[in-house]
Every structure is written in structure tokens, then in C-alpha cells.
PDB file of N, CA and C in Angstrom:
ATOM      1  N   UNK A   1     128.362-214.262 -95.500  1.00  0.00           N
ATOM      2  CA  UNK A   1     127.002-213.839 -95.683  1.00  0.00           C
ATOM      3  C   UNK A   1     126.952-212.969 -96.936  1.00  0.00           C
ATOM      4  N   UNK A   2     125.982-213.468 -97.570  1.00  0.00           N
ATOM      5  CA  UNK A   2     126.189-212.818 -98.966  1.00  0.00           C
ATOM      6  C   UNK A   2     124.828-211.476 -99.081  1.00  0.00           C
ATOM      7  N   UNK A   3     125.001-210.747-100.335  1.00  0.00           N
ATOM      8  CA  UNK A   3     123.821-209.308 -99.646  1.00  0.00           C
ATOM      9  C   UNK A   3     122.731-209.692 -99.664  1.00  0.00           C
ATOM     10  N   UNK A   4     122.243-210.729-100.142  1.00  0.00           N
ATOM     11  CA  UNK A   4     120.986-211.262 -99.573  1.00  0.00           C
ATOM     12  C   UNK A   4     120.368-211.431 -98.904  1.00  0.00           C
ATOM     13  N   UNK A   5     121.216-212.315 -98.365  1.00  0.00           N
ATOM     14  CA  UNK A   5     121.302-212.735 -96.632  1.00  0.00           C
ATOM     15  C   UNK A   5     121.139-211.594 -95.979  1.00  0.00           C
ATOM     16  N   UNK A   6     122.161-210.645 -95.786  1.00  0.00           N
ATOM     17  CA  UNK A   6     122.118-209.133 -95.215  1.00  0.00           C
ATOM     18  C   UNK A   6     120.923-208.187 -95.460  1.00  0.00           C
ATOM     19  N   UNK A   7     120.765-208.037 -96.233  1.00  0.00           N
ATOM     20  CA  UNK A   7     119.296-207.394 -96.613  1.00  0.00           C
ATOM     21  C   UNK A   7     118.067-208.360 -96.039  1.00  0.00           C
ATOM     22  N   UNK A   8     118.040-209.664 -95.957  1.00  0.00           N
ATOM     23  CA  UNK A   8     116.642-210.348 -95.361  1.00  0.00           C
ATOM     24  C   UNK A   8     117.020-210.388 -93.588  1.00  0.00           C
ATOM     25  N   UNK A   9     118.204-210.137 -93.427  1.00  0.00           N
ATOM     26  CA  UNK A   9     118.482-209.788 -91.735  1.00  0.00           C
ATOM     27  C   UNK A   9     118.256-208.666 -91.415  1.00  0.00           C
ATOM     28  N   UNK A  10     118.507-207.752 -92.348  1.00  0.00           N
ATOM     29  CA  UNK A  10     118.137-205.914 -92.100  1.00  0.00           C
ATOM     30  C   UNK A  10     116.349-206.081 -92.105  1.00  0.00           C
ATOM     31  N   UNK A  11     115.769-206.473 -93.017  1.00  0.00           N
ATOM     32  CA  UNK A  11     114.153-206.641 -93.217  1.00  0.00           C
ATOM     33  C   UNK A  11     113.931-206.947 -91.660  1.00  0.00           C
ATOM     34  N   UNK A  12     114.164-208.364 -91.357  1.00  0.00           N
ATOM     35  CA  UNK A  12     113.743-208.945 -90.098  1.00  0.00           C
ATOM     36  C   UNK A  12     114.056-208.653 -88.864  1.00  0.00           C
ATOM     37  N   UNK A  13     115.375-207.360 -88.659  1.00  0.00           N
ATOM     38  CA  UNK A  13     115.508-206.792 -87.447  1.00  0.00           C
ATOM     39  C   UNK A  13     114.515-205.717 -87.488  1.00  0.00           C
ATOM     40  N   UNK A  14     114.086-204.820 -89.007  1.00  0.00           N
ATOM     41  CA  UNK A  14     112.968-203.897 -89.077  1.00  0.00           C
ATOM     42  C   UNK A  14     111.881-204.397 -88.466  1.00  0.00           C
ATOM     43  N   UNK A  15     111.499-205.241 -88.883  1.00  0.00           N
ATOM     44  CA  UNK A  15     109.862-206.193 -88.671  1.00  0.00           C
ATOM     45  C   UNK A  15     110.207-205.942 -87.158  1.00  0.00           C
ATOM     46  N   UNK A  16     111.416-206.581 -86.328  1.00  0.00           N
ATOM     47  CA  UNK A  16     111.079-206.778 -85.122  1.00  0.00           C
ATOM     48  C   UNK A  16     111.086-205.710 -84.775  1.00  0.00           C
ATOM     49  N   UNK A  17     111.807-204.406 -85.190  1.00  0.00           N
ATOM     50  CA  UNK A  17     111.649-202.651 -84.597  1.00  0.00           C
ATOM     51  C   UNK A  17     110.168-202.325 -84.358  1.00  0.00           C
ATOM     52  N   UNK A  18     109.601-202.511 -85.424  1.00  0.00           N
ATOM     53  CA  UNK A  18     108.201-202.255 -86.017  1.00  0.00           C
ATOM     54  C   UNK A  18     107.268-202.499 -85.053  1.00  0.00           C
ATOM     55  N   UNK A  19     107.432-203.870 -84.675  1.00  0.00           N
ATOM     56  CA  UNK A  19     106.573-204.685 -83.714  1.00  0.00           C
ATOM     57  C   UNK A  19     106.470-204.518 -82.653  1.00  0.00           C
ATOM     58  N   UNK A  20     108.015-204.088 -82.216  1.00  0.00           N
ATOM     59  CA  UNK A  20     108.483-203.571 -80.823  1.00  0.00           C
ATOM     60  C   UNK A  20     107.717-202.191 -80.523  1.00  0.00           C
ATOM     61  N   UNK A  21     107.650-201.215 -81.651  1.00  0.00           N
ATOM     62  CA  UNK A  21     107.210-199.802 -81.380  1.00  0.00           C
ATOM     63  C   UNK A  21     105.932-200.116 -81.629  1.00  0.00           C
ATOM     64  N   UNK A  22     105.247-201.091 -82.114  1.00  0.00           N
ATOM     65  CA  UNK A  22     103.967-200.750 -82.119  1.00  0.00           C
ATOM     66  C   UNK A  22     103.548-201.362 -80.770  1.00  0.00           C
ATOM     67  N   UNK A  23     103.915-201.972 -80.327  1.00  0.00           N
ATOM     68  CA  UNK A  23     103.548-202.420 -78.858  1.00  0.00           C
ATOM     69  C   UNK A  23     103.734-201.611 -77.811  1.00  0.00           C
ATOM     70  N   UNK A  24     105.077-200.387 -78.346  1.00  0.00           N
ATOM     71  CA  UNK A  24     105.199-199.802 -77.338  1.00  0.00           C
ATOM     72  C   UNK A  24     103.948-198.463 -77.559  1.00  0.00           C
ATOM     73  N   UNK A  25     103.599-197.793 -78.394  1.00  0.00           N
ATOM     74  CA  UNK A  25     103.102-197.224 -78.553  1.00  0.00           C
ATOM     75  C   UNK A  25     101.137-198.036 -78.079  1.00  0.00           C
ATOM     76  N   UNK A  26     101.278-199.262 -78.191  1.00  0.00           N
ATOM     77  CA  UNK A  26      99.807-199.335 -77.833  1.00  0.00           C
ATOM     78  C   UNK A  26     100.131-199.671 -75.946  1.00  0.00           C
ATOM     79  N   UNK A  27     100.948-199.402 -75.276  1.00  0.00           N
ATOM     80  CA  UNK A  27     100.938-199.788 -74.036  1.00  0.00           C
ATOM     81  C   UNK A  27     100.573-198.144 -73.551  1.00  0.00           C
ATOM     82  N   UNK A  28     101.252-197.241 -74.076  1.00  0.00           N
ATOM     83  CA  UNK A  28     100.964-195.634 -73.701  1.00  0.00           C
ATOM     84  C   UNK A  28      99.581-195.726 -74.467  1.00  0.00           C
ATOM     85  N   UNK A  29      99.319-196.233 -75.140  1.00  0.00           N
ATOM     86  CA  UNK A  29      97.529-195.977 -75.636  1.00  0.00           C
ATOM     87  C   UNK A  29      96.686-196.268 -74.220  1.00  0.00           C
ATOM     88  N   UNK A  30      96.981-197.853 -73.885  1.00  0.00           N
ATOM     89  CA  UNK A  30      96.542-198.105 -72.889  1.00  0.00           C
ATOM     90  C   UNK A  30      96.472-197.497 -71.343  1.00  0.00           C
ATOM     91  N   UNK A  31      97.552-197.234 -71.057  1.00  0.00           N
ATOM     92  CA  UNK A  31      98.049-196.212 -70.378  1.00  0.00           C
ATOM     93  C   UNK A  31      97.438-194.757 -70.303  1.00  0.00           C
ATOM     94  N   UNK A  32      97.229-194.154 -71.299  1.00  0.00           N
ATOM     95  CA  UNK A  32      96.973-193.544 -71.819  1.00  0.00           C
ATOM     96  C   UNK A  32      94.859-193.383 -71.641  1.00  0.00           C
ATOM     97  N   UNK A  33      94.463-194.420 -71.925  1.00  0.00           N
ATOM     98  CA  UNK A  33      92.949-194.539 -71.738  1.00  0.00           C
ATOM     99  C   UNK A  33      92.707-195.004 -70.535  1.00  0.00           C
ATOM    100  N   UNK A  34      93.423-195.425 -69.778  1.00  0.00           N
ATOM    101  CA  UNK A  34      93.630-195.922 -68.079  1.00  0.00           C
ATOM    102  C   UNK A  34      93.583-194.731 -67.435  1.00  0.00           C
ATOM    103  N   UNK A  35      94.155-193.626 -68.130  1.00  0.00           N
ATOM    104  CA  UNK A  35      93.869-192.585 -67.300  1.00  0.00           C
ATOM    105  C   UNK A  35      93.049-191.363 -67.365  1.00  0.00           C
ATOM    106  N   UNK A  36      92.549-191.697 -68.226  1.00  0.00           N
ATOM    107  CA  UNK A  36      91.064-191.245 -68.840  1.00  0.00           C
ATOM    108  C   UNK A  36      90.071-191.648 -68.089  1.00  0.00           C
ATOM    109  N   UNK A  37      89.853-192.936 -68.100  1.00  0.00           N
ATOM    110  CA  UNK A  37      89.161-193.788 -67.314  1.00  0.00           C
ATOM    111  C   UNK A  37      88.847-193.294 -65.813  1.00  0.00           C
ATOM    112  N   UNK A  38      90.372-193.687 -65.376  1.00  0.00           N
ATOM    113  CA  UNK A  38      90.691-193.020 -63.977  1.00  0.00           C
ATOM    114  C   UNK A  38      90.133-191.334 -63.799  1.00  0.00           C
ATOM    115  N   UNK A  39      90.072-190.777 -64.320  1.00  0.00           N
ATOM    116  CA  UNK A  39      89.534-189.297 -64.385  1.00  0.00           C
ATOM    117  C   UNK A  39      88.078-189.211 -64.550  1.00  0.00           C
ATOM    118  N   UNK A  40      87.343-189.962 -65.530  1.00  0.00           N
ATOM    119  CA  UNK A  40      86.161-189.923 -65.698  1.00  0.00           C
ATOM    120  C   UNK A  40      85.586-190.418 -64.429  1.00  0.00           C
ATOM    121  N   UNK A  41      85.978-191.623 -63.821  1.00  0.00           N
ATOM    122  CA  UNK A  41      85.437-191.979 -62.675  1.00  0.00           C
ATOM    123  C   UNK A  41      85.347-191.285 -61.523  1.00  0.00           C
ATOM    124  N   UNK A  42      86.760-190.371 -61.595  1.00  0.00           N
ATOM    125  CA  UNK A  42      87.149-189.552 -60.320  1.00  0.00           C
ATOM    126  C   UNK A  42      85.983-188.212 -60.507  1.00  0.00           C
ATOM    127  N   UNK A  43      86.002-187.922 -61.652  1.00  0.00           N
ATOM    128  CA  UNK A  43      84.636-186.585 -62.093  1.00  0.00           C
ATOM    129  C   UNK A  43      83.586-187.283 -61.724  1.00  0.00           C
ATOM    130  N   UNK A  44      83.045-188.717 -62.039  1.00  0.00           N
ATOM    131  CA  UNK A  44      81.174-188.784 -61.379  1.00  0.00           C
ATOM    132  C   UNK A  44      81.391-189.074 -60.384  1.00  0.00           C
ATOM    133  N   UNK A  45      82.809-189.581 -59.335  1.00  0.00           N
ATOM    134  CA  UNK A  45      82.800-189.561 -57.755  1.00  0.00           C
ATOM    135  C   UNK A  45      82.102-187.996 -56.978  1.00  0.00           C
ATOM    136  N   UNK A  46      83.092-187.313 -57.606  1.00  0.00           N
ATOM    137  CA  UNK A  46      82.465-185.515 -57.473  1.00  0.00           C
ATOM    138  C   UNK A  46      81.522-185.216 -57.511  1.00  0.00           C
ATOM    139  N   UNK A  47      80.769-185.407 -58.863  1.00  0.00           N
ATOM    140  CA  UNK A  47      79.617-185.248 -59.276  1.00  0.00           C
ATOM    141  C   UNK A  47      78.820-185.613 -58.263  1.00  0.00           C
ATOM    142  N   UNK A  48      78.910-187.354 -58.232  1.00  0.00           N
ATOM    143  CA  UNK A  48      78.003-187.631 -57.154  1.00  0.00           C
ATOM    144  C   UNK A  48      78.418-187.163 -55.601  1.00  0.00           C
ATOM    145  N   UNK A  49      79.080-187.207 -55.063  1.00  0.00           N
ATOM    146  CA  UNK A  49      79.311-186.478 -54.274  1.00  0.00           C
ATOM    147  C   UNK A  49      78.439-184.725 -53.665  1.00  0.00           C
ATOM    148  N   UNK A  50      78.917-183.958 -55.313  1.00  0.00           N
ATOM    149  CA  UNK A  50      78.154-182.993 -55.202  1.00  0.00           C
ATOM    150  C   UNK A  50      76.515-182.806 -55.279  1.00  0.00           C
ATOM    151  N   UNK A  51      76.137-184.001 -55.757  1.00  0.00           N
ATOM    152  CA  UNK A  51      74.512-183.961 -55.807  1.00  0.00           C
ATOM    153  C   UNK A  51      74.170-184.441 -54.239  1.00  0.00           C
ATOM    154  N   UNK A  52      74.924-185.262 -53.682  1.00  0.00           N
ATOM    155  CA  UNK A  52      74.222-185.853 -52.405  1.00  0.00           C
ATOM    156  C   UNK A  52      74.282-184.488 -50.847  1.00  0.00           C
ATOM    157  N   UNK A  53      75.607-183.703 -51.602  1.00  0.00           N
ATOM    158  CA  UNK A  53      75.918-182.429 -50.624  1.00  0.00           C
ATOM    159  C   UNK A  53      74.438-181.274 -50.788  1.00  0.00           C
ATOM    160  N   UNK A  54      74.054-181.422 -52.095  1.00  0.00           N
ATOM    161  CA  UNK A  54      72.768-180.575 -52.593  1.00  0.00           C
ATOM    162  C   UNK A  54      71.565-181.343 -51.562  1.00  0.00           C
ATOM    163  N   UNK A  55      71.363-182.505 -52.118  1.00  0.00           N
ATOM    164  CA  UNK A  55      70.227-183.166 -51.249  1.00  0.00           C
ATOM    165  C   UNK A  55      69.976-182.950 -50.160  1.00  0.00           C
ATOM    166  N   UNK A  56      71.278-183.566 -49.365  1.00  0.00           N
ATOM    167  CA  UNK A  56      71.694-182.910 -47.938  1.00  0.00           C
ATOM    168  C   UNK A  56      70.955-181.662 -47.573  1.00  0.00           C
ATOM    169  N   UNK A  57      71.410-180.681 -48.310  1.00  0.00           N
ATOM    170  CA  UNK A  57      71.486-179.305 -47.892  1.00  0.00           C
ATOM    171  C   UNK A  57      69.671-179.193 -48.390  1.00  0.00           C
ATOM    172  N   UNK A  58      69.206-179.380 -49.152  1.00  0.00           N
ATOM    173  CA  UNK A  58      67.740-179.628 -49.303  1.00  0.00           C
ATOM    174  C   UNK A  58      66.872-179.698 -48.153  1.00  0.00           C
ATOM    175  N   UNK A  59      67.647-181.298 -47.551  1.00  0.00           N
ATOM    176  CA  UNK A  59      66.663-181.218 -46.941  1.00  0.00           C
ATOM    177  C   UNK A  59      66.967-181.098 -45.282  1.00  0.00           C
ATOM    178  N   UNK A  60      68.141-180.447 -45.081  1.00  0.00           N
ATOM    179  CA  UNK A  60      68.544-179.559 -43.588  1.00  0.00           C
ATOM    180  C   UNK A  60      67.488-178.518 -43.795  1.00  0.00           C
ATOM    181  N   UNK A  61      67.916-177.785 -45.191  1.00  0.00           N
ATOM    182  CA  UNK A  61      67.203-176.486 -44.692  1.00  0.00           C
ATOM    183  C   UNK A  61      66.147-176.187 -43.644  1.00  0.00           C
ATOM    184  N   UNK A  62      64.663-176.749 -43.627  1.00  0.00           N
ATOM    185  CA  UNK A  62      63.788-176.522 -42.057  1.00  0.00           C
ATOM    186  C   UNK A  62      64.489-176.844 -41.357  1.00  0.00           C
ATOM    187  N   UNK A  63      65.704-177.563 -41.145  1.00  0.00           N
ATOM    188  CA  UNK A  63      66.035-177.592 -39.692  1.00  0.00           C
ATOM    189  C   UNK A  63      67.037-176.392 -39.484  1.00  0.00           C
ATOM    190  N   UNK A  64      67.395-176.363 -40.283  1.00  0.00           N
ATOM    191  CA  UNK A  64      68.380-174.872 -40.005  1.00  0.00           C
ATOM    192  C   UNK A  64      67.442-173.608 -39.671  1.00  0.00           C
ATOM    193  N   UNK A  65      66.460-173.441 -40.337  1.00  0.00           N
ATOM    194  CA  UNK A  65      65.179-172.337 -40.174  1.00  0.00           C
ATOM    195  C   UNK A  65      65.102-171.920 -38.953  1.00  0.00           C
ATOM    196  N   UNK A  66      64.428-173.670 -38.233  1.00  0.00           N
ATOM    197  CA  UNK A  66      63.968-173.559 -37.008  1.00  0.00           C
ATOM    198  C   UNK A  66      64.976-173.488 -36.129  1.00  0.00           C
ATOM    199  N   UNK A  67      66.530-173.841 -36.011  1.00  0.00           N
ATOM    200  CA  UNK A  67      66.997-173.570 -35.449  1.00  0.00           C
ATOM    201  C   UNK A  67      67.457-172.003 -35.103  1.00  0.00           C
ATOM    202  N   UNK A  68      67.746-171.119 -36.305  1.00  0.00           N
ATOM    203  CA  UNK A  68      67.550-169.797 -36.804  1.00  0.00           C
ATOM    204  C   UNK A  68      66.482-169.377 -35.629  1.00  0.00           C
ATOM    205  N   UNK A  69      65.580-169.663 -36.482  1.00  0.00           N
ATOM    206  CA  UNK A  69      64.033-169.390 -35.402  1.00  0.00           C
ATOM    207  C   UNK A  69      64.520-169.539 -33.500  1.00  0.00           C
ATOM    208  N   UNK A  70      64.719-170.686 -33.724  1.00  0.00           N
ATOM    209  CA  UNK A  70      64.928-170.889 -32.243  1.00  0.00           C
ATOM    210  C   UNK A  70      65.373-170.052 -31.586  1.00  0.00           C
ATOM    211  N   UNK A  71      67.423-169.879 -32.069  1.00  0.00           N
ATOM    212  CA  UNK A  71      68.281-169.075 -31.490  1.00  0.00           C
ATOM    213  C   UNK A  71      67.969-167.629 -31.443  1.00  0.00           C
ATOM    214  N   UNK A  72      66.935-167.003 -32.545  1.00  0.00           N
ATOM    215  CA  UNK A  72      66.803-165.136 -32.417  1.00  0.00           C
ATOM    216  C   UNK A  72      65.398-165.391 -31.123  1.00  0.00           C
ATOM    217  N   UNK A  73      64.733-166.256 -30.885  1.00  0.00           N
ATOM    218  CA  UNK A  73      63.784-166.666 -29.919  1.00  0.00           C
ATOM    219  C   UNK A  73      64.533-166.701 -28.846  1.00  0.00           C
ATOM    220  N   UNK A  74      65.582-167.361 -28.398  1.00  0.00           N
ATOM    221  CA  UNK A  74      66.385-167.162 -27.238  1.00  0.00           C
ATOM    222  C   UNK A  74      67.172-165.673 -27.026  1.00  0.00           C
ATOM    223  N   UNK A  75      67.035-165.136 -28.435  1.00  0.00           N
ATOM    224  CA  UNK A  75      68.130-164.490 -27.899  1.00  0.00           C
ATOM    225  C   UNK A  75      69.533-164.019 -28.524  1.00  0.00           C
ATOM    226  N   UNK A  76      70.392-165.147 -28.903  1.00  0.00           N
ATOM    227  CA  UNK A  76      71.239-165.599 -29.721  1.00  0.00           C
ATOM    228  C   UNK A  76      71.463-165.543 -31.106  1.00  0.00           C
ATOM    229  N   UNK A  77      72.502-165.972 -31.461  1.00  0.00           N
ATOM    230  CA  UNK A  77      72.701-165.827 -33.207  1.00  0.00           C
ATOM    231  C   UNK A  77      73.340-167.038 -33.474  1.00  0.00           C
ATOM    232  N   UNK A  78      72.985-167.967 -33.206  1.00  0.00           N
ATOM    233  CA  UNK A  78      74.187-168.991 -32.855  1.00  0.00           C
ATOM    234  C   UNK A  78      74.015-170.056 -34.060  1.00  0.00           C
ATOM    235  N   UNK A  79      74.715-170.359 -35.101  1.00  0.00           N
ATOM    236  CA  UNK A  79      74.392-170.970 -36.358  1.00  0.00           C
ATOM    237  C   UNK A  79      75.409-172.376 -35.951  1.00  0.00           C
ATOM    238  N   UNK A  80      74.978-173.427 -35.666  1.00  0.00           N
ATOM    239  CA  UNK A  80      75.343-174.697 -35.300  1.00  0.00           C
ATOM    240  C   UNK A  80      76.103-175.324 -36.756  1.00  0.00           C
ATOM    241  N   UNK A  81      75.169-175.418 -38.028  1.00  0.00           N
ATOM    242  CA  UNK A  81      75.977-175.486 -38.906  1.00  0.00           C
ATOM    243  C   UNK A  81      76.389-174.952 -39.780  1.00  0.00           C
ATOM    244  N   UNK A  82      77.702-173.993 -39.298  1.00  0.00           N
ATOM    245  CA  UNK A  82      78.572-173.274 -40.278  1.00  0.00           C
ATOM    246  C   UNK A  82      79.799-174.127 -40.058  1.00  0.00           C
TER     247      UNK A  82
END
């Protein structure tokens, strides 16, 4: 093998280094925005979550009142939902 040869085999094991790391580097990209993804979704699960716990609690309140009401009417202090 003459240095020709050797030098266009050194080139073409580079190329394949090259190719190799850029693939590896776009799989952690991917990876990488997969779990971004995964997070953003998991935050408007919460989110929504936390707006429907608000609503909820919206619209218990008269019933909690009257129960309030009720229990110092009996007597009692008795808070059903704590």
C-alpha cells in the first residue's frame, strides 16, 4: 500500500468517525428533545390538573358554607372536607 492509498484510507475511516459522531450526537439531540417534550407535557398535565382542583373548589364552596352553616346550627364543628 503505497501513501496514497494510506492517506485515502485515513480520509475514509475519518468520514466514517464523522458520520458516526454526528449520528451519535443527533440521537442525544433527540433524546434530548424527547425529554423536553416529556416535561412539557408532564407541566400542562399539572397545570391542568391544577385548574380543574380550582374549579372544583369554586364550585364546592356553597356547599361547604352550608355545611359550615349546618354543623355550628347543630352544634358541631365538624368540616367533612378537610
Amino acid at each position: 500500500m503505497g501513501d496514497y492509498e494510506r492517506i485515502e484510507a485515513i480520509d475514509r475511516a475519518a468520514a466514517r468517525y464523522r458520520e458516526y459522531d454526528l449520528e451519535v450526537e443527533q440521537e442525544r439531540g433527540r433524546a434530548s428533545n424527547e425529554e423536553v417534550r416529556r416535561s412539557e407535557d408532564q407541566r400542562r398535565v399539572e397545570e391542568q390538573r391544577k385548574a380543574e382542583d380550582r374549579e372544583y373548589d369554586r364550585e364546592a364552596e356553597p356547599e361547604r358554607e352550608y355545611v359550615d352553616e349546618y354543623d355550628e346550627f347543630r352544634g358541631r364543628n365538624i368540616n367533612v372536607f378537610a
